[in-house]
N, C-alpha and C. Protein backbone atom coordinates (compact mmCIF):
# COMPACT_ATOMS: atom_id res chain seq x y z
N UNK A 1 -8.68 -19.17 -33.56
CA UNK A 1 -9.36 -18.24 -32.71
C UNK A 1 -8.65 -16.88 -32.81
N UNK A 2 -9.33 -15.71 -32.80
CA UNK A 2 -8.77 -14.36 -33.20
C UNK A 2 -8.84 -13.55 -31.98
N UNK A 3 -7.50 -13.41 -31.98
CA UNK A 3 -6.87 -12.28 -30.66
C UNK A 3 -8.48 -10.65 -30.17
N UNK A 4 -8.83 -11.07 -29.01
CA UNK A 4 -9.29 -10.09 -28.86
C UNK A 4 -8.94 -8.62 -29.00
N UNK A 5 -9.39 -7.35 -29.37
CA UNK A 5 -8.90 -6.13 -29.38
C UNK A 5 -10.11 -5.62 -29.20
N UNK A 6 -9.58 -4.38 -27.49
CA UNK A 6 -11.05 -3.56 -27.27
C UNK A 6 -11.11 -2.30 -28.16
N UNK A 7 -12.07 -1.89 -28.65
CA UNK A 7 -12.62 -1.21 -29.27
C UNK A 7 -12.83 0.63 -28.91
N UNK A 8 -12.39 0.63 -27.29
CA UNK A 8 -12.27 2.48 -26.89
C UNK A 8 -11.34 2.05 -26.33
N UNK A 9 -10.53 3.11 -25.66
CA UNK A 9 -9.31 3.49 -25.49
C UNK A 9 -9.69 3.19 -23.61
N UNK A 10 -8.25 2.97 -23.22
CA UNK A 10 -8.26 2.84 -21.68
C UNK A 10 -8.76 3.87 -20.58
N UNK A 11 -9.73 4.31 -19.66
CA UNK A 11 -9.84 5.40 -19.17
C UNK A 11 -8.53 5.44 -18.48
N UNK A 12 -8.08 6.75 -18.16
CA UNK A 12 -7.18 7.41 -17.30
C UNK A 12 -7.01 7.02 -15.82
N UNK A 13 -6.12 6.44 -15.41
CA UNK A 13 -5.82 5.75 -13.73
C UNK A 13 -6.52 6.97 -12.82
N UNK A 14 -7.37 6.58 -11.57
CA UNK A 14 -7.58 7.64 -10.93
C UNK A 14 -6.64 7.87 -10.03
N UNK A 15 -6.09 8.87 -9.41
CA UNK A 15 -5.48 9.82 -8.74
C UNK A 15 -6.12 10.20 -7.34
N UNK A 16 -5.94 9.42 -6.43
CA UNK A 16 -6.73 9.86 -4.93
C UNK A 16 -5.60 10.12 -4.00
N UNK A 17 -6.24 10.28 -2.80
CA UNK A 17 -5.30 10.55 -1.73
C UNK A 17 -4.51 9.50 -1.14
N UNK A 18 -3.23 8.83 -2.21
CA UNK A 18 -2.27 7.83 -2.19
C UNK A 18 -1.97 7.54 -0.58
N UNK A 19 -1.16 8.26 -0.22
CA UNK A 19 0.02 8.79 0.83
C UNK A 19 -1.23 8.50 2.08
N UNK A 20 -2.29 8.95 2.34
CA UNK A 20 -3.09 9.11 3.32
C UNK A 20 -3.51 7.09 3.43
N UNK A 21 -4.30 7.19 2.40
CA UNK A 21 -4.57 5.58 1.88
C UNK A 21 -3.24 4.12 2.45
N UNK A 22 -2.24 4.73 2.07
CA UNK A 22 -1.16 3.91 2.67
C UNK A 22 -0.90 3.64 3.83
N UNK A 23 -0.73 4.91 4.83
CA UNK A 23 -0.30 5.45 5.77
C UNK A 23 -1.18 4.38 6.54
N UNK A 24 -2.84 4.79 6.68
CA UNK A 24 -3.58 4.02 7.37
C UNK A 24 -3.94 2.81 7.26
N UNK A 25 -3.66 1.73 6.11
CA UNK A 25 -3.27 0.68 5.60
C UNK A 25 -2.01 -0.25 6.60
N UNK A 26 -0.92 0.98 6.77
CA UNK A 26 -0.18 0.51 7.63
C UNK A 26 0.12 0.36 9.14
N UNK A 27 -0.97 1.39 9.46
CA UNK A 27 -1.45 1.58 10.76
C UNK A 27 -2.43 0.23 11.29
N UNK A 28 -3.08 -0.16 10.05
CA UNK A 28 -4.18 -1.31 10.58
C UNK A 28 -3.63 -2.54 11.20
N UNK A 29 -2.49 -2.46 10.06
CA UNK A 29 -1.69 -3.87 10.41
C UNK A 29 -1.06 -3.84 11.41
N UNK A 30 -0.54 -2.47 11.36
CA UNK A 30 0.72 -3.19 12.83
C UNK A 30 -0.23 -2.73 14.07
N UNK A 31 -1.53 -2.33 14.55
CA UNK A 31 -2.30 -2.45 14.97
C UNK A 31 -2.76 -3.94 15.48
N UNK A 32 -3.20 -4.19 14.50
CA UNK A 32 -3.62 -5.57 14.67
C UNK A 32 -2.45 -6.53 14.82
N UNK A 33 -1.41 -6.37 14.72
CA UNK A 33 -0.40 -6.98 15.27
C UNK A 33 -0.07 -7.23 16.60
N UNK A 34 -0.19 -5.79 17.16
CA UNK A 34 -0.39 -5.32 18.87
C UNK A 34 -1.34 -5.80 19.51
N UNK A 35 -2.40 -6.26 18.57
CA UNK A 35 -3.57 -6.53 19.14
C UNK A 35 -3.50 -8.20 19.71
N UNK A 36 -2.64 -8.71 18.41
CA UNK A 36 -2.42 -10.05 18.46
C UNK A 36 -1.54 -10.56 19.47
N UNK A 37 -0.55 -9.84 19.69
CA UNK A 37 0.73 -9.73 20.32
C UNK A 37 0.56 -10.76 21.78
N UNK A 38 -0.52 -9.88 22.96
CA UNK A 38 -0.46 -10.65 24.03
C UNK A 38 -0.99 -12.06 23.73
N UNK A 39 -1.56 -12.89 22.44
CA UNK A 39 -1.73 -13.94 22.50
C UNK A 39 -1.46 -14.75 21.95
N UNK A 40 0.16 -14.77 22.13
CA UNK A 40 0.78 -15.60 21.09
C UNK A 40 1.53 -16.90 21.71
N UNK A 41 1.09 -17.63 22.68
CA UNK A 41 0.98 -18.46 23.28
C UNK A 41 -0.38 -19.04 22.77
N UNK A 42 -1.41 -18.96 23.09
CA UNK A 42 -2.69 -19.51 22.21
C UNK A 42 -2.47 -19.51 20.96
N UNK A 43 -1.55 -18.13 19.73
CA UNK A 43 -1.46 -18.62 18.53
C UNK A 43 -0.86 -19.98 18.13
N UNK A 44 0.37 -19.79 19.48
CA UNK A 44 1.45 -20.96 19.12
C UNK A 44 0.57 -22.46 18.83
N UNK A 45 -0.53 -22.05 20.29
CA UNK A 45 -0.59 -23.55 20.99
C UNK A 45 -1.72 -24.09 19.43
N UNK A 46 -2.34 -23.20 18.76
CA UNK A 46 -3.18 -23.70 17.85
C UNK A 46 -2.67 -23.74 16.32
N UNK A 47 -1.49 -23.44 16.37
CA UNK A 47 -0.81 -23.74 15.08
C UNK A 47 -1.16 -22.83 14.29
N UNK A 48 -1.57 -21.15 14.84
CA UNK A 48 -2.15 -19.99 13.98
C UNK A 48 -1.02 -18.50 14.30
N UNK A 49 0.06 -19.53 14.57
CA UNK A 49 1.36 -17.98 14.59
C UNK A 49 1.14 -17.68 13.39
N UNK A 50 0.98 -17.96 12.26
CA UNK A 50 1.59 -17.24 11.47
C UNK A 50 0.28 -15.79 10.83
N UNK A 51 -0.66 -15.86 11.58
CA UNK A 51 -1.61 -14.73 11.59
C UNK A 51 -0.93 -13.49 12.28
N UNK A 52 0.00 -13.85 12.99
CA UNK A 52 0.82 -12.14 14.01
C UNK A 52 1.64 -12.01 13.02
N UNK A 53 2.35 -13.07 12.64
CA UNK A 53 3.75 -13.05 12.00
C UNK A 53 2.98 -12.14 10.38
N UNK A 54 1.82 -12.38 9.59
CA UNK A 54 1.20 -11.83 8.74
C UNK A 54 0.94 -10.22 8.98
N UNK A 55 0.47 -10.04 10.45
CA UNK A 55 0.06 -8.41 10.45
C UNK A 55 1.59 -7.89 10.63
N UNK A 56 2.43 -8.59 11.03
CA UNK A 56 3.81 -8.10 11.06
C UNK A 56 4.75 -7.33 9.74
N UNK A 57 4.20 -8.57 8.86
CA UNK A 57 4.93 -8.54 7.21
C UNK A 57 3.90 -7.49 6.66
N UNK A 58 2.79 -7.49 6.97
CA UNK A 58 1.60 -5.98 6.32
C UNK A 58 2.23 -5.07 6.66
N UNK A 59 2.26 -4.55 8.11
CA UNK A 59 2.93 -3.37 8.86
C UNK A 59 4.45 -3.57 8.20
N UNK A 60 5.71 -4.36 7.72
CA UNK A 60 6.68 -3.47 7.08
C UNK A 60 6.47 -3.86 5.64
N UNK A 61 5.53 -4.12 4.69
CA UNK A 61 5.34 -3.63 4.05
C UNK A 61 4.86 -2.50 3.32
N UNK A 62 4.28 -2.04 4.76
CA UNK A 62 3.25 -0.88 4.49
C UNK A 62 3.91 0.25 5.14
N UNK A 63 5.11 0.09 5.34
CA UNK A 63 6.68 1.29 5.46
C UNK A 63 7.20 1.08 4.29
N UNK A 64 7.33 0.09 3.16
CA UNK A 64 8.38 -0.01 1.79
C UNK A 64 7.13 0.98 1.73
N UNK A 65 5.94 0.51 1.15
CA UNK A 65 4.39 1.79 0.59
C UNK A 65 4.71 2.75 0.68
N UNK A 66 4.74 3.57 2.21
CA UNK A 66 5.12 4.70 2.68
C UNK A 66 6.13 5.45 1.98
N UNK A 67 7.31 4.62 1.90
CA UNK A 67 8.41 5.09 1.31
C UNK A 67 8.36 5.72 -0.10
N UNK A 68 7.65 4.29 -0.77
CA UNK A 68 7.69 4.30 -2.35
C UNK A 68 6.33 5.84 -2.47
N UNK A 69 5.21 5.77 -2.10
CA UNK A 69 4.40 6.77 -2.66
C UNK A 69 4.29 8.30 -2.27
N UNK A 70 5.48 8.17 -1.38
CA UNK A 70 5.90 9.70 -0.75
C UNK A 70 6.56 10.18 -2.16
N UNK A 71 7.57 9.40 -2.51
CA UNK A 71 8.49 9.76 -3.25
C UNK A 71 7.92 9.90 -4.56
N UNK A 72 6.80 9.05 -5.16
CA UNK A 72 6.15 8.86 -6.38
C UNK A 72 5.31 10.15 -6.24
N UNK A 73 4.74 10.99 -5.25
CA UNK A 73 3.70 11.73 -5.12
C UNK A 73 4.30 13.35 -5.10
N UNK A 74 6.12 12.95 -4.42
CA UNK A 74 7.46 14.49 -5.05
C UNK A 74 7.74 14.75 -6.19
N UNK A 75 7.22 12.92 -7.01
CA UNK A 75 8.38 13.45 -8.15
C UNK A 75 7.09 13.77 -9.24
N UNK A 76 5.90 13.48 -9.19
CA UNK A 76 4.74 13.76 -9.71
C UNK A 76 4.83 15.39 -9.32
N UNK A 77 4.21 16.09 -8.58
CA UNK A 77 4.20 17.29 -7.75
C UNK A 77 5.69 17.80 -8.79
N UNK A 78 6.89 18.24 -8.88
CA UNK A 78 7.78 17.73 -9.09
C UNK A 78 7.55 17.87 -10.93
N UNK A 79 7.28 17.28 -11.51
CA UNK A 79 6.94 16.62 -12.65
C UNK A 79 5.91 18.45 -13.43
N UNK A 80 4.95 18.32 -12.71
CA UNK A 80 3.76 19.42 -12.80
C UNK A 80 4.41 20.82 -12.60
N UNK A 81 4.98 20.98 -11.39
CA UNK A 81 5.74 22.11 -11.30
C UNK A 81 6.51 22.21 -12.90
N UNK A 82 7.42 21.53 -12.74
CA UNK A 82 8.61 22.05 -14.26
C UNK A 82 7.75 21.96 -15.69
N UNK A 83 6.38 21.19 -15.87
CA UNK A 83 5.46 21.18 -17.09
C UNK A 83 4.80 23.21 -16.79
N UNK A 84 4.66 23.58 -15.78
CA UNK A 84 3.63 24.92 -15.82
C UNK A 84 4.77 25.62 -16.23
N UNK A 85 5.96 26.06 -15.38
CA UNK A 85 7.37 26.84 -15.86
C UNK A 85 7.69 26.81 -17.31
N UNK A 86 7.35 25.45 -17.77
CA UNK A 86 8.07 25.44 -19.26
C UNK A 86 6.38 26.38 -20.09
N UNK A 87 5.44 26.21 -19.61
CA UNK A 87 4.31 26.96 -20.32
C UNK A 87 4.09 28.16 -20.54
């Protein structure tokens, strides 16, 4: 059987509003965490903790996000600046 190979070239990754996209990503979760929060006696009692304990791990994952695409979005910005200077 012969190795597939595509035939045009990859389009270009799109580029949207990262940082904004994240931000509120991480807002949902730990939202819905708060939301979950006063009923975690019923989560317990039905064997569904680990649905708070989930919006918990979204919300600090979605601070590593924060972190990582602030910094990816300086050094891009960053990147463009020193490409126009050298032009």
């Amino acid at each position: 059987m012969a190795k597939w190979t595509p035939t045009h070239e990859a389009p270009e990754p799109l580029e949207g509003p990262i940082v904004p996209t994240i931000v509120g990503g991480t807002l949902i979760w730990f939202v819905l965490f708060l939301v979950q929060l006063p009923f975690y006696g019923w989560f317990d009692d039905h064997g569904h903790l680990w649905w708070l304990w989930t919006c918990l791990a979204g919300a600090g994952l979605g601070l590593i996000g924060i972190w990582y695409v602030r910094r990816r979005d300086a050094a891009i910005k960053r990147a463009r600046a020193g490409a126009d200077v050298q032009q």
